[in-house]
PDB file of N, CA and C in Angstrom:
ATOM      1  N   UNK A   1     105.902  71.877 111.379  1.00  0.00           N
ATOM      2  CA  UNK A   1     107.225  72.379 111.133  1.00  0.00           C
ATOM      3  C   UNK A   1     107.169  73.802 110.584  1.00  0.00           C
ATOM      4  N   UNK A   2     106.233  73.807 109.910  1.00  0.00           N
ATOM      5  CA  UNK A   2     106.032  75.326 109.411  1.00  0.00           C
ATOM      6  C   UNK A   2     105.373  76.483 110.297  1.00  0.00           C
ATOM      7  N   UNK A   3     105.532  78.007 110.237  1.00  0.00           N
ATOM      8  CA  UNK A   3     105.105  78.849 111.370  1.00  0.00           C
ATOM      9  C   UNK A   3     103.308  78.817 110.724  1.00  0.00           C
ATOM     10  N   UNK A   4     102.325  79.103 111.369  1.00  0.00           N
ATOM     11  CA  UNK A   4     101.427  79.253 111.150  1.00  0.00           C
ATOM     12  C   UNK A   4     101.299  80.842 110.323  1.00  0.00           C
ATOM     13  N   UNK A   5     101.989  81.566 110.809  1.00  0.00           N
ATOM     14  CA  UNK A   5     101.809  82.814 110.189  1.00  0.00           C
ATOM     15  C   UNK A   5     102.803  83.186 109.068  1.00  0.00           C
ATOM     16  N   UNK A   6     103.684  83.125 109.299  1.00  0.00           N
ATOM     17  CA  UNK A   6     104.586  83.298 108.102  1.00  0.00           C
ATOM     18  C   UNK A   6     105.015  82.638 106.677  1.00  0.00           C
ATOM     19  N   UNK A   7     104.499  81.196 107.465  1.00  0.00           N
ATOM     20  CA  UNK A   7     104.983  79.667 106.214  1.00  0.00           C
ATOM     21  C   UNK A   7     106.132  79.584 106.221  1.00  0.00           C
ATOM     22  N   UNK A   8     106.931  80.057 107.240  1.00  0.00           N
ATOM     23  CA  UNK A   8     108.625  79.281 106.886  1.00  0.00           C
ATOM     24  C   UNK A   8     108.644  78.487 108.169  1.00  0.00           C
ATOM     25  N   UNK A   9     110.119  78.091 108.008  1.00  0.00           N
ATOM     26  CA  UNK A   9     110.360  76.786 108.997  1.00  0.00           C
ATOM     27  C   UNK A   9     110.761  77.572 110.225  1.00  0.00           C
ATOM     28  N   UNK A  10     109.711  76.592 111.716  1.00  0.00           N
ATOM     29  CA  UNK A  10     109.915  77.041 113.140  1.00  0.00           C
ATOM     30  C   UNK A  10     111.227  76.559 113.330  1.00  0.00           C
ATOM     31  N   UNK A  11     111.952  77.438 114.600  1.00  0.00           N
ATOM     32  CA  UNK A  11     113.140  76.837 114.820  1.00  0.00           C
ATOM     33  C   UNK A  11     113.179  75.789 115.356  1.00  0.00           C
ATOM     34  N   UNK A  12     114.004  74.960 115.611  1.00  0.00           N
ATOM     35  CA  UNK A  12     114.022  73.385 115.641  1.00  0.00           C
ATOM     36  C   UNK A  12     114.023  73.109 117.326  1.00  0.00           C
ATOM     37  N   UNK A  13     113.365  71.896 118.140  1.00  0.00           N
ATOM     38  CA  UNK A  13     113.172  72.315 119.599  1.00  0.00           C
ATOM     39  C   UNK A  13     114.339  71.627 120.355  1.00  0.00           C
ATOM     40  N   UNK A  14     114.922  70.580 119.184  1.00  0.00           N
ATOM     41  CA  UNK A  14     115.866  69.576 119.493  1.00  0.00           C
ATOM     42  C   UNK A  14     116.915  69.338 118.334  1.00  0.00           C
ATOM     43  N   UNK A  15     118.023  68.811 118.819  1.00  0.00           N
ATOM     44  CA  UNK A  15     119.077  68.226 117.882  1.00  0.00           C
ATOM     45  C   UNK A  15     118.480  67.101 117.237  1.00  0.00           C
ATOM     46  N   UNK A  16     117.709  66.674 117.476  1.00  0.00           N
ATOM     47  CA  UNK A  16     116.846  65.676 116.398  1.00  0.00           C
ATOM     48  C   UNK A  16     116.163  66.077 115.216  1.00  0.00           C
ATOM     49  N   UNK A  17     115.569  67.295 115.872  1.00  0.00           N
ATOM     50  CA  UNK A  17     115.000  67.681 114.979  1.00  0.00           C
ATOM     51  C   UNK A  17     115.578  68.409 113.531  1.00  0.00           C
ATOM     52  N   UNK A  18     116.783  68.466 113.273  1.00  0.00           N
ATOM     53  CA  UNK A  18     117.612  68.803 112.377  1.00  0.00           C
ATOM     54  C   UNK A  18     117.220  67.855 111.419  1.00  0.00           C
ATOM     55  N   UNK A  19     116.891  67.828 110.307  1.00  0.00           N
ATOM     56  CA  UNK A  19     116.837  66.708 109.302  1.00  0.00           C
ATOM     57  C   UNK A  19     117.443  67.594 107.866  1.00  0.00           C
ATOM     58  N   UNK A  20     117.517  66.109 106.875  1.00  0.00           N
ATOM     59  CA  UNK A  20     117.393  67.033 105.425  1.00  0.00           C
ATOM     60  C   UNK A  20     116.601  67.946 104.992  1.00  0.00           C
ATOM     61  N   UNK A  21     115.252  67.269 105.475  1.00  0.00           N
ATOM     62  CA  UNK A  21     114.139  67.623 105.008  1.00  0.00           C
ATOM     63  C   UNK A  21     113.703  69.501 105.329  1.00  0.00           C
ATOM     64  N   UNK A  22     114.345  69.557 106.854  1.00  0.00           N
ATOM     65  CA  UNK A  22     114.191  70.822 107.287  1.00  0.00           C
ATOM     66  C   UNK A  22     114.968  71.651 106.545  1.00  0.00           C
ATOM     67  N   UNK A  23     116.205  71.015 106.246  1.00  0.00           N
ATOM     68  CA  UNK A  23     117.489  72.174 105.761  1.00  0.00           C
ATOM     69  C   UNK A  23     116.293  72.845 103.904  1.00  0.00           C
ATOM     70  N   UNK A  24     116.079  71.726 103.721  1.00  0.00           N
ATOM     71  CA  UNK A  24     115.618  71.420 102.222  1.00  0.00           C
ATOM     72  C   UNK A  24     114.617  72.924 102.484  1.00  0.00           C
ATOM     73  N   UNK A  25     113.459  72.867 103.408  1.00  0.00           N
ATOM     74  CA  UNK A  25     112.913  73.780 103.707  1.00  0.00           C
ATOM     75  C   UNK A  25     113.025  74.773 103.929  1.00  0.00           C
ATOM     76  N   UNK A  26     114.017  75.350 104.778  1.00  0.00           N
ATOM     77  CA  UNK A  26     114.681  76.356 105.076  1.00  0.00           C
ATOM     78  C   UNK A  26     114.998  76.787 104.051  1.00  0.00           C
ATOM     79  N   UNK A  27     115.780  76.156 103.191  1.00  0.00           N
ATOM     80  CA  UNK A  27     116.786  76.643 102.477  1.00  0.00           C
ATOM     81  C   UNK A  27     115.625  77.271 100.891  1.00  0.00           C
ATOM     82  N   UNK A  28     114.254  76.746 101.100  1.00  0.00           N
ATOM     83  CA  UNK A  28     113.395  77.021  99.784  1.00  0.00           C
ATOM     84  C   UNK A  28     112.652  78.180 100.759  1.00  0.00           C
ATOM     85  N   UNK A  29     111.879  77.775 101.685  1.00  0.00           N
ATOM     86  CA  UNK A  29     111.015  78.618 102.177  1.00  0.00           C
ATOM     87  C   UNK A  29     111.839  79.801 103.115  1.00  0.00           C
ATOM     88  N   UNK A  30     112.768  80.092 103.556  1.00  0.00           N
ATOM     89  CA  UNK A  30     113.450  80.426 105.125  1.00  0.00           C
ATOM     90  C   UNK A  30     112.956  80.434 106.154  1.00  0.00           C
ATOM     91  N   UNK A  31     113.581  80.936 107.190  1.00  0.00           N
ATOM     92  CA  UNK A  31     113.659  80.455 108.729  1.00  0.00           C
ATOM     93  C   UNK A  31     112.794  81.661 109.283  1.00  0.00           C
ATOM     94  N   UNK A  32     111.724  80.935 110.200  1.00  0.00           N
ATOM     95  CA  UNK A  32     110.580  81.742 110.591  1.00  0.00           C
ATOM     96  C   UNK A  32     111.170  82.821 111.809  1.00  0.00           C
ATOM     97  N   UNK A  33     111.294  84.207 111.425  1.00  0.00           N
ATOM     98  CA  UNK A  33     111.356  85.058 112.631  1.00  0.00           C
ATOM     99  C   UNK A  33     110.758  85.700 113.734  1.00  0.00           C
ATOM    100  N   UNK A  34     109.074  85.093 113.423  1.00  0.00           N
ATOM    101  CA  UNK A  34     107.892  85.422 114.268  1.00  0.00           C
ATOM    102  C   UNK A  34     108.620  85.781 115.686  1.00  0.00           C
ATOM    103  N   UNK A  35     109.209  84.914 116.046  1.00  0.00           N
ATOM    104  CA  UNK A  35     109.207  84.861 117.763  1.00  0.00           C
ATOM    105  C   UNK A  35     110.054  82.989 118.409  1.00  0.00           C
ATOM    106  N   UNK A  36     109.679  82.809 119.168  1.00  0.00           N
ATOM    107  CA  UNK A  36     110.574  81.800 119.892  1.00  0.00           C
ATOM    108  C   UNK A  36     109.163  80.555 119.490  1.00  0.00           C
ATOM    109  N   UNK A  37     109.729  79.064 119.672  1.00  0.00           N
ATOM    110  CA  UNK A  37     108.998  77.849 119.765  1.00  0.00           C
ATOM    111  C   UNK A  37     107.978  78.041 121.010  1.00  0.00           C
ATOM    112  N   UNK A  38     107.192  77.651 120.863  1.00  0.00           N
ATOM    113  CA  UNK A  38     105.919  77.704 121.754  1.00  0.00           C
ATOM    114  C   UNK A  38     107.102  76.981 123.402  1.00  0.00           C
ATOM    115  N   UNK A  39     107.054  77.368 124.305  1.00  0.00           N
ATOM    116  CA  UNK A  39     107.781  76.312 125.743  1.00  0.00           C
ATOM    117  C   UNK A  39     108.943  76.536 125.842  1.00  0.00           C
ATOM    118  N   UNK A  40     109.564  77.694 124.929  1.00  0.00           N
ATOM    119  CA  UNK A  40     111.086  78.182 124.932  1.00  0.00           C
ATOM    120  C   UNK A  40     111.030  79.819 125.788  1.00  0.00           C
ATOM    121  N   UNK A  41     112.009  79.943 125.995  1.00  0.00           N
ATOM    122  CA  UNK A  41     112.192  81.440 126.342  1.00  0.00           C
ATOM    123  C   UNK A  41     113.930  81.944 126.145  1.00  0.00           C
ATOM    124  N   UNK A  42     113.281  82.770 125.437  1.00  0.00           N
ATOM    125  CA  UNK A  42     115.106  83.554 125.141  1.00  0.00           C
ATOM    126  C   UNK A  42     116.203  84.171 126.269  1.00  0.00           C
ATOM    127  N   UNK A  43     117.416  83.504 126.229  1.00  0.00           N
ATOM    128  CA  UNK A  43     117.809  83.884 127.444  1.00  0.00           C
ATOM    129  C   UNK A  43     117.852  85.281 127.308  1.00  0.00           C
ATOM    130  N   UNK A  44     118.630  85.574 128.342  1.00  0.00           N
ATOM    131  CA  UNK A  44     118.890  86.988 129.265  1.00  0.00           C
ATOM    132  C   UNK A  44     119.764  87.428 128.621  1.00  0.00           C
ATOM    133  N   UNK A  45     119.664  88.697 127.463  1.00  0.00           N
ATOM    134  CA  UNK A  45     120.676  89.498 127.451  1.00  0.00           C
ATOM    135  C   UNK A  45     122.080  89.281 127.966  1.00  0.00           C
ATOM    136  N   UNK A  46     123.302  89.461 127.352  1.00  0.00           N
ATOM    137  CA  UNK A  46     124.960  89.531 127.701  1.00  0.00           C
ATOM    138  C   UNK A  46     124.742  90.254 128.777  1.00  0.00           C
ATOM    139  N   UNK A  47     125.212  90.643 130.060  1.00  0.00           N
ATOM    140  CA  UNK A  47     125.993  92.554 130.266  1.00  0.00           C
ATOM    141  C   UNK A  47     127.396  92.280 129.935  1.00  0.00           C
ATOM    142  N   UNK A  48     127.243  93.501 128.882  1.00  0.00           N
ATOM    143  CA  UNK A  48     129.372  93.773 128.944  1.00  0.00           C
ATOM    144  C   UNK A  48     129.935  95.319 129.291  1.00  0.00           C
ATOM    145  N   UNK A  49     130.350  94.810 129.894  1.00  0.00           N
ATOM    146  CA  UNK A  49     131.573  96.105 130.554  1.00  0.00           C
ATOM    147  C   UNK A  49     131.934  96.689 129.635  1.00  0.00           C
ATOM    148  N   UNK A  50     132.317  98.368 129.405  1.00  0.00           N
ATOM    149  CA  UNK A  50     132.969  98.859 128.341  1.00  0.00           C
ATOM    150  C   UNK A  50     134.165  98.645 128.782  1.00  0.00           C
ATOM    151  N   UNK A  51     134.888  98.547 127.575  1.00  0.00           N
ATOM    152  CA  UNK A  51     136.460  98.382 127.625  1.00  0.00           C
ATOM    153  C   UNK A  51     137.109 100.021 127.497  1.00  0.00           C
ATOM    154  N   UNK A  52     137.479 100.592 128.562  1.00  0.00           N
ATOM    155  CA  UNK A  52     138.483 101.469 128.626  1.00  0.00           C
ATOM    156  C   UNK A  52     139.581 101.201 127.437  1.00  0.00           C
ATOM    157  N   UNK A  53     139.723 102.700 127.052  1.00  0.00           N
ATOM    158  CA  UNK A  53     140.631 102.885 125.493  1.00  0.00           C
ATOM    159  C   UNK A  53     142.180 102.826 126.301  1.00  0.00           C
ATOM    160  N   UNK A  54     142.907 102.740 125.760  1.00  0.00           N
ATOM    161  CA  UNK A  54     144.670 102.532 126.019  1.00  0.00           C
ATOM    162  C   UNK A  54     144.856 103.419 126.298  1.00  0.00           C
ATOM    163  N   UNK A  55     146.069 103.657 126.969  1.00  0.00           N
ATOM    164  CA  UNK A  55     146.337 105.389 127.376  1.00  0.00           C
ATOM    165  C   UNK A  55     147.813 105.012 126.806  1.00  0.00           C
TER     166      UNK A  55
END
């Protein structure tokens, strides 16, 4: 549950994986920003259109 490099808590891979125990962790150690769960990949960037100003 913990990152190997940092010592805080990996992000979770499932809705199961939510427990007390994690929050408990998180909430003492915080939430690991290394990078993504090992078998995940971050989606794709938004694109957004600029919004033209009012005339």
């Amino acid at each position: 549950m913990l990152c190997l490099t940092c010592r805080r808590v990996r992000p979770a891979l499932s809705r199961s994986d939510y427990t007390a125990e994690r929050a408990l962790l998180i909430v003492t150690r915080g939430l690991c920003a290394c990078g993504l769960p090992p078998g995940r990949t971050r989606p794709p960037p938004a694109v957004r259109e600029p919004v033209a100003a009012p005339k």
